[in-house]
Protein backbone atom coordinates (compact mmCIF):
# COMPACT_ATOMS: atom_id res chain seq x y z
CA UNK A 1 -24.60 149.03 145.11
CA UNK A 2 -24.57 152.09 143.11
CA UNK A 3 -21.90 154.15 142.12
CA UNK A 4 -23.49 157.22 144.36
CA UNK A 5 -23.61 154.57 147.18
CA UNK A 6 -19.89 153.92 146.69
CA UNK A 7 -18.41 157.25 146.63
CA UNK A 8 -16.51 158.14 149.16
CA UNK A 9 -17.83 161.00 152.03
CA UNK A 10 -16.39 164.41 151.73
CA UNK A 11 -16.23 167.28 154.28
CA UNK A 12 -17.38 169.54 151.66
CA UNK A 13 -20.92 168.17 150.96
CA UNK A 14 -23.92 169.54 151.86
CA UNK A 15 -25.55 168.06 155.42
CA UNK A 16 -28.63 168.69 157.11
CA UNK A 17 -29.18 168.55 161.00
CA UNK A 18 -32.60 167.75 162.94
CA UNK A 19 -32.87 168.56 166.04
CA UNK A 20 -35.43 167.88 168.64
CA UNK A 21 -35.51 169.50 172.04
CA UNK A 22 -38.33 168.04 174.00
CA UNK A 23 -38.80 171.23 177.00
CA UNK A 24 -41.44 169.17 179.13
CA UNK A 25 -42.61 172.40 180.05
CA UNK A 26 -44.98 174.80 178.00
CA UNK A 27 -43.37 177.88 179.93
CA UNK A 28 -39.70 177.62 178.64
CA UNK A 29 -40.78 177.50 174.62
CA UNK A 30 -41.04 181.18 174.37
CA UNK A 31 -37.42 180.89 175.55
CA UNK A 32 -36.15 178.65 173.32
CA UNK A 33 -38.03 180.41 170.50
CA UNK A 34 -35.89 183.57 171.70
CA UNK A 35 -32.69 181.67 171.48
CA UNK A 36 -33.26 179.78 168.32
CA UNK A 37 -33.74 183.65 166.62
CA UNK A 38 -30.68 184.92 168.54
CA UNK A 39 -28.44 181.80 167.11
CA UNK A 40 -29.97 182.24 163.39
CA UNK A 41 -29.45 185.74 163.32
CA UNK A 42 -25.98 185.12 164.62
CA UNK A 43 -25.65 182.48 162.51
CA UNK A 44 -26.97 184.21 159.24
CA UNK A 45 -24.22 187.25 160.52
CA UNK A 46 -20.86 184.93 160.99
CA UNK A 47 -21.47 181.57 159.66
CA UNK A 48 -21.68 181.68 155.76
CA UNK A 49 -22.37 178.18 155.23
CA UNK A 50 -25.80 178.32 156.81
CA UNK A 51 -28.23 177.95 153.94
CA UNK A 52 -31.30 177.69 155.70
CA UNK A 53 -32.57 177.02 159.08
CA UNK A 54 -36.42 177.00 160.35
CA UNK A 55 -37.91 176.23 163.82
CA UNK A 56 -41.09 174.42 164.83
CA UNK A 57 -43.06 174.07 167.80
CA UNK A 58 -45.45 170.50 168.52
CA UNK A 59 -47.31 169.04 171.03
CA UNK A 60 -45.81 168.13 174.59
CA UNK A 61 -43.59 171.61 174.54
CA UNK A 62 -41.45 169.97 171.93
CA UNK A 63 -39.57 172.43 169.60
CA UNK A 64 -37.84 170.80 166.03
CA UNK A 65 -34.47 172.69 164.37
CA UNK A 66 -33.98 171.99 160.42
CA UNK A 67 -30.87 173.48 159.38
CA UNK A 68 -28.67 173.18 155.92
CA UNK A 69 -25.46 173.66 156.17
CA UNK A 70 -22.99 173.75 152.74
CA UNK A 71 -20.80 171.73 154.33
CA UNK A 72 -19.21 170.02 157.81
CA UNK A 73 -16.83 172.88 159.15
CA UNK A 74 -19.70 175.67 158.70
CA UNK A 75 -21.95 173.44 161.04
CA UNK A 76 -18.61 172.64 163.16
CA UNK A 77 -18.28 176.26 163.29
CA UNK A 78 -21.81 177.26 164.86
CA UNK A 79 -21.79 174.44 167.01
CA UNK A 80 -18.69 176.03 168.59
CA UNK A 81 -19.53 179.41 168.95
CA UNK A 82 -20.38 180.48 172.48
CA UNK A 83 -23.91 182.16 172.08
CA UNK A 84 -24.81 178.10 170.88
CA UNK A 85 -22.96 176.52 174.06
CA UNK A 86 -25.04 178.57 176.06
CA UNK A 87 -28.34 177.97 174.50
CA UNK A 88 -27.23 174.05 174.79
CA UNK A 89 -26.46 174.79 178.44
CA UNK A 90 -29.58 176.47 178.88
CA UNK A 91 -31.67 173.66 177.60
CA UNK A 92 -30.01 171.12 179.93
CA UNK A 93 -30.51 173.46 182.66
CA UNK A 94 -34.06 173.13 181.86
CA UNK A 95 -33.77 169.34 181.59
CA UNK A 96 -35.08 169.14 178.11
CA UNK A 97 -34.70 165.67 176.05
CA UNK A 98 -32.14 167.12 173.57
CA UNK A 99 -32.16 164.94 170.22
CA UNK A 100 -29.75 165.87 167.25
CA UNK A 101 -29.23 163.88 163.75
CA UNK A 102 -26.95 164.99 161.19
CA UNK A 103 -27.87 164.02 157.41
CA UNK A 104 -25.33 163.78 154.75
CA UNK A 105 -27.14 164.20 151.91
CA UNK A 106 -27.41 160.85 149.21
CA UNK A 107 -28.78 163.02 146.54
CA UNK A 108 -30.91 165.21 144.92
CA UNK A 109 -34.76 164.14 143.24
CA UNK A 110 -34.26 163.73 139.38
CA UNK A 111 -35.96 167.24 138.77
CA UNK A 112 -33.82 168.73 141.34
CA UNK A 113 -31.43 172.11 140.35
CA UNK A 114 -27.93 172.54 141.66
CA UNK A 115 -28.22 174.60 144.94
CA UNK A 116 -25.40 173.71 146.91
CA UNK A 117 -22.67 171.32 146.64
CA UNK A 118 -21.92 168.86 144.05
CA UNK A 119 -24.85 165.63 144.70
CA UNK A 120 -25.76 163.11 142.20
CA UNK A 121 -28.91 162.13 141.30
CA UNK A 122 -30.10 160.24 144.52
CA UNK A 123 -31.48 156.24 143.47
CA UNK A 124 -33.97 154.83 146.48
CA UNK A 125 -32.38 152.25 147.99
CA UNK A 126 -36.47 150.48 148.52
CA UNK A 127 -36.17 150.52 144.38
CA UNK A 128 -33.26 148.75 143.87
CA UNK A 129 -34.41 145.95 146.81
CA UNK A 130 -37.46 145.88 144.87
CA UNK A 131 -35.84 145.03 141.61
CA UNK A 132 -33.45 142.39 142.98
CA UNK A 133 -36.69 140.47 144.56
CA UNK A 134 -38.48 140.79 141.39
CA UNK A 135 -35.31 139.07 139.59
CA UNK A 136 -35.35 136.62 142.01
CA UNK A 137 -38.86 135.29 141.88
CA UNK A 138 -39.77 132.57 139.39
């Protein structure tokens, strides 16, 4: 295990959030698109640990969130502001498949610059599998 691997989770490091609302319906996107620029806007306004956020629409009226957050209470934050409840409620209303992962991030690539947060150097966990098989074989 590396020493990255072992270090213990703060609050205060960077996440990341995916979310994917699958709307069923090709008439409520324009909605959600509305929404989604409401919340960043609002976000952008009150929240100051939104770093970035972008919106995509794909096939079957599915929309996709990316959002970077500089740490756990700024996310905690928007998720508890009302203007996001609603746009939560309004999805369900619509019956939409509402997916959401939150990322803590492992690391940065080896060329990476500091941005946010304090993140080591991240080492692929496939890489060091790879090297204990080689070891292993005769």
């Amino acid at each position: 295990m590396s020493d990255a691997a072992a270090a213990p989770v703060s609050a205060d490091e960077p996440v990341c959030v995916v979310t994917r609302i699958r709307l069923g319906k090709w008439w409520a996107v324009p909605g959600a698109l509305l929404l989604f620029r409401r919340l960043h806007r609002l976000g952008r306004k009150t929240i100051p640990g939104l770093m970035e956020a972008h919106m995509r629409v794909r096939g079957g009226a599915t929309v996709y969130i990316v959002s970077v957050w500089r740490d756990e209470l700024s996310l905690i934050q928007f998720t508890t502001l009302d203007a996001h409840v609603n746009a939560v409620r309004w999805a369900i209303r619509r019956k939409a498949e509402i997916w959401s992962g939150v990322f803590r991030l492992a690391g940065t690539s080896s060329m990476s610059k500091p941005w946010i947060g304090r993140i080591e150097h991240w080492t692929p966990l496939a890489l060091s599998r790879a090297e204990g098989v080689a070891v292993d074989e005769p």
